[in-house]
C-alpha atoms as a PDB file:
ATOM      1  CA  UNK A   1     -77.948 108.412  32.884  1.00  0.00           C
ATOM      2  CA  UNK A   2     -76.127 107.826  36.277  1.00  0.00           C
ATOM      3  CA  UNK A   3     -78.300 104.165  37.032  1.00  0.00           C
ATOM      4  CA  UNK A   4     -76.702 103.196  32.865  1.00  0.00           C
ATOM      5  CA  UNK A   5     -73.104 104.621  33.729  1.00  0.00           C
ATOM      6  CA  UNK A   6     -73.179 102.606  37.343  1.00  0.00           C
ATOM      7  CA  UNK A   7     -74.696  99.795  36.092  1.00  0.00           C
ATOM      8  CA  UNK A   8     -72.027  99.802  32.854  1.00  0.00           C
ATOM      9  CA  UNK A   9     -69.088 100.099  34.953  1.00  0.00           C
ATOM     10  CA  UNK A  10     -70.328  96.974  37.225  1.00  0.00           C
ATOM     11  CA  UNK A  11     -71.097  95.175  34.164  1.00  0.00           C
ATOM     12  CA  UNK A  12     -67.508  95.764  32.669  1.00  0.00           C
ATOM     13  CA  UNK A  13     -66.264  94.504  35.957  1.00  0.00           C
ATOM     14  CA  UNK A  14     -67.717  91.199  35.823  1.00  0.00           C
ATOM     15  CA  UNK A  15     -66.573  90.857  32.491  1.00  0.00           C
ATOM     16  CA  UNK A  16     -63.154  91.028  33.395  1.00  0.00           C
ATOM     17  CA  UNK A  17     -63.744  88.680  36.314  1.00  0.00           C
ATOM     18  CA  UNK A  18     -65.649  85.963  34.026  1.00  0.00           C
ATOM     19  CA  UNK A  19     -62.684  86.891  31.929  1.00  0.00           C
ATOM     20  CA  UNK A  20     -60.355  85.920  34.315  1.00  0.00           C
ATOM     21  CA  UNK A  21     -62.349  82.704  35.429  1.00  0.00           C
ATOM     22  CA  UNK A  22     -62.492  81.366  32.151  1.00  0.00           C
ATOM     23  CA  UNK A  23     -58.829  81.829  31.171  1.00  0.00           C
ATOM     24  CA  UNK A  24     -57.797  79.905  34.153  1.00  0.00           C
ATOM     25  CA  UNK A  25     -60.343  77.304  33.658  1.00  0.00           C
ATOM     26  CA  UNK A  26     -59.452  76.782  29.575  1.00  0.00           C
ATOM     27  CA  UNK A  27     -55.572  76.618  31.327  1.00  0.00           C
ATOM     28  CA  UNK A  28     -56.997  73.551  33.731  1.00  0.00           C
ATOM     29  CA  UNK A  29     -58.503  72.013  31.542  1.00  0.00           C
ATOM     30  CA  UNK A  30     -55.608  72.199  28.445  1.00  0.00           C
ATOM     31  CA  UNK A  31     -53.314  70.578  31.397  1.00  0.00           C
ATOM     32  CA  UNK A  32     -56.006  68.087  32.485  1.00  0.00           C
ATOM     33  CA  UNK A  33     -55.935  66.672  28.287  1.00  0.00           C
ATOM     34  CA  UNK A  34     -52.475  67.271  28.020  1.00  0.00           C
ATOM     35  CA  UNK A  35     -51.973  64.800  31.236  1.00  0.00           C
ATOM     36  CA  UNK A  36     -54.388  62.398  29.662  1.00  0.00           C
ATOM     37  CA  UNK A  37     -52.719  62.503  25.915  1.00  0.00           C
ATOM     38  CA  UNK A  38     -56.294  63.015  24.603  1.00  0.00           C
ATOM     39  CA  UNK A  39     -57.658  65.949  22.001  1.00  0.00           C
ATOM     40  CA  UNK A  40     -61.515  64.635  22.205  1.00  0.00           C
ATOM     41  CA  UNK A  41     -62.803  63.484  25.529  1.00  0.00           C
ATOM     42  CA  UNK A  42     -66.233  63.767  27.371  1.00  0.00           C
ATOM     43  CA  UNK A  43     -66.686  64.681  30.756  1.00  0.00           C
ATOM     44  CA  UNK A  44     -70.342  63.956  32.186  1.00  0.00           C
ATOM     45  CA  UNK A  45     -73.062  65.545  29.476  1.00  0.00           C
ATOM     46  CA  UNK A  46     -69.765  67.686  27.616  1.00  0.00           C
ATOM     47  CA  UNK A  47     -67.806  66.908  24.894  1.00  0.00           C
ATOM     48  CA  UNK A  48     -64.563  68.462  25.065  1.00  0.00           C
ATOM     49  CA  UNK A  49     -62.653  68.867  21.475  1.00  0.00           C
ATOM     50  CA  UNK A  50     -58.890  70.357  20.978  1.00  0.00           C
ATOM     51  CA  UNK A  51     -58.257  72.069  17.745  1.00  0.00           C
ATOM     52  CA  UNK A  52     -54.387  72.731  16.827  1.00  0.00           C
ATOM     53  CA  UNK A  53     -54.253  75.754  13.779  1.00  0.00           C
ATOM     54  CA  UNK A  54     -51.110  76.924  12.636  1.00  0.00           C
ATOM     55  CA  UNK A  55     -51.662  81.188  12.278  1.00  0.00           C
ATOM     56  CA  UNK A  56     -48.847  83.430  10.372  1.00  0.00           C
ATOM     57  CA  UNK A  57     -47.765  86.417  12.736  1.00  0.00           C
ATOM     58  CA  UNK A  58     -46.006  88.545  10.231  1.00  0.00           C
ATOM     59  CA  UNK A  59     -43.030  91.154  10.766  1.00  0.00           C
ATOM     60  CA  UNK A  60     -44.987  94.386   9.685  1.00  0.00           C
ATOM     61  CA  UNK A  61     -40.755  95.263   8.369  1.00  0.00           C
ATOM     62  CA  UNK A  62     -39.873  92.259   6.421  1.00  0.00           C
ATOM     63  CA  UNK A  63     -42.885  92.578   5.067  1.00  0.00           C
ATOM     64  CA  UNK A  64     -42.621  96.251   3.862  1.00  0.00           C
ATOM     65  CA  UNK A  65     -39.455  95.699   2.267  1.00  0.00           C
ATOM     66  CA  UNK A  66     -40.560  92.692   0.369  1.00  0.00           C
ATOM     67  CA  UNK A  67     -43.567  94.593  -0.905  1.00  0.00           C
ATOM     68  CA  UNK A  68     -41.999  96.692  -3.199  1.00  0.00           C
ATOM     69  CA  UNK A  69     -45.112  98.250  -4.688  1.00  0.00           C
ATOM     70  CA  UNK A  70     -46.680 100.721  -2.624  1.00  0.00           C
ATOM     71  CA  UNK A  71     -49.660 100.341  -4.281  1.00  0.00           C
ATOM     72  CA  UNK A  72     -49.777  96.305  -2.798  1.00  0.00           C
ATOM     73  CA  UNK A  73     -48.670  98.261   0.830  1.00  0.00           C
ATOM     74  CA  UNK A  74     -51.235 100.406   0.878  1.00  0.00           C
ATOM     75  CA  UNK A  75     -53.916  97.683   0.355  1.00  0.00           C
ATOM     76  CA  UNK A  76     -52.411  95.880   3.288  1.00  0.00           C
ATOM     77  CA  UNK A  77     -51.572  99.000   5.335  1.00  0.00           C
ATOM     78  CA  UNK A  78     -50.174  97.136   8.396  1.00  0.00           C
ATOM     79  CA  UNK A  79     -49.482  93.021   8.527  1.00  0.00           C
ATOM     80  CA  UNK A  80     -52.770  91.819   8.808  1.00  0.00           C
ATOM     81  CA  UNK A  81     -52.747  88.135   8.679  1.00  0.00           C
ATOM     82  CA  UNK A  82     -56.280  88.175   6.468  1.00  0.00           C
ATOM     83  CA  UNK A  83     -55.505  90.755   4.165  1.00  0.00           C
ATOM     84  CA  UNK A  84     -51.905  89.377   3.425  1.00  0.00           C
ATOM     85  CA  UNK A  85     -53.495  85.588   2.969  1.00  0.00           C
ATOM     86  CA  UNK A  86     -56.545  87.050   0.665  1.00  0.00           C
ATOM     87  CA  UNK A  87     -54.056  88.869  -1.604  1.00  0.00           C
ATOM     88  CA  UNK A  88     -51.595  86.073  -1.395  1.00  0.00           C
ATOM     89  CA  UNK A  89     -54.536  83.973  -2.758  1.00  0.00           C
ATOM     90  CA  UNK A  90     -55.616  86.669  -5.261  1.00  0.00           C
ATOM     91  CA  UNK A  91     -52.040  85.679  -6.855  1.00  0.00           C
ATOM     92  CA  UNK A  92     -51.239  90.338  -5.734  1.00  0.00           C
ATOM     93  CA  UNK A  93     -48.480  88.773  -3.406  1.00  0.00           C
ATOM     94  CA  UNK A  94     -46.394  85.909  -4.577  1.00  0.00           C
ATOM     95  CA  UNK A  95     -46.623  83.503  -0.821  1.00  0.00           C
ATOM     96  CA  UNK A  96     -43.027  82.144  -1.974  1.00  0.00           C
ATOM     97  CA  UNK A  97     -41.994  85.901  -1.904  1.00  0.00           C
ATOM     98  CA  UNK A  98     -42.948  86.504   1.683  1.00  0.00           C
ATOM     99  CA  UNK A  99     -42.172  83.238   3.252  1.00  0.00           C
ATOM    100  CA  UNK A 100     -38.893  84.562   5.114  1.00  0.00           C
ATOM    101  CA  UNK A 101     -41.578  87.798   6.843  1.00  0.00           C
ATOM    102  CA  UNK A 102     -43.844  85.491   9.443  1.00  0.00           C
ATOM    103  CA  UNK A 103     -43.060  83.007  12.046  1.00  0.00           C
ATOM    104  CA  UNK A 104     -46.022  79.967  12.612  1.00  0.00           C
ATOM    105  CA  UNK A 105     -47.339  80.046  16.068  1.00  0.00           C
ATOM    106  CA  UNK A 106     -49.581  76.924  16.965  1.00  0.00           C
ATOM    107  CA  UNK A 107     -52.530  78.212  18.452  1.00  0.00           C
ATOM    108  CA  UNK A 108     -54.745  75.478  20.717  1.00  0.00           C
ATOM    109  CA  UNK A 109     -58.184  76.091  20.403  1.00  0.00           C
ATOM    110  CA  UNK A 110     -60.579  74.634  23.172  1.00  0.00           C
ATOM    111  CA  UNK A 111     -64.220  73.339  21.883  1.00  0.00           C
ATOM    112  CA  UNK A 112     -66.730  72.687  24.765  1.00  0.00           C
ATOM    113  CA  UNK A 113     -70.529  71.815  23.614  1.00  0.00           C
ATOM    114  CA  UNK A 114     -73.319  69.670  25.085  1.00  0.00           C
ATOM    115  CA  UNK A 115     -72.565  66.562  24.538  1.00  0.00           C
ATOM    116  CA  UNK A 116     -76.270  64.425  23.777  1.00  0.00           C
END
């Protein structure tokens, strides 16, 4: 059990470090389109793609007090963006209701595949 708990803890490690690597790379290469004006590019044998998605990130408060019903509440429990937009499309919550309890945040997504 030592050799698993050893080898677990190095493991963990490197994760962080690839981690760490990759964040910085996705950063470079975010600037490197940014500086080029580009959202599709390829770069030798990869095709690099930029996705832009607009995500809710909800104010677990405002959200509470616009949800009068417990019952509704207690489905959602806590402001999860995927249980608020399933019962929002289930017609439980009324979108038009809760519009004032998120803010959008613009989320850039970075797509990096083998390009033939």
């Amino acid at each position: 059990m030592d050799k698993q708990v050893q080898q677990y803890y190095k493991l963990k490690a490197k994760q962080k470090e690839l981690e760490q690597e990759l964040a910085a790379l996705r950063q470079e290469i975010l600037a490197g389109m940014n500086e080029q004006g580009e959202s599709e590019a390829v770069f030798g044998g990869y095709r690099v793609k930029l996705v832009t998605q607009q995500r809710k990130e909800y104010d677990d408060e405002l959200l509470y007090k616009t949800l009068s019903d417990p019952e509704v509440w207690r489905l959602v429990s806590k402001a999860d963006p995927g249980k608020v937009a399933s019962l929002a499309k289930l017609k439980v919550i009324d979108e038009n209701k809760i519009r004032h309890t998120y803010v959008l945040k613009t989320v850039t997504l970075l797509q990096v595949e083998r390009h033939p």
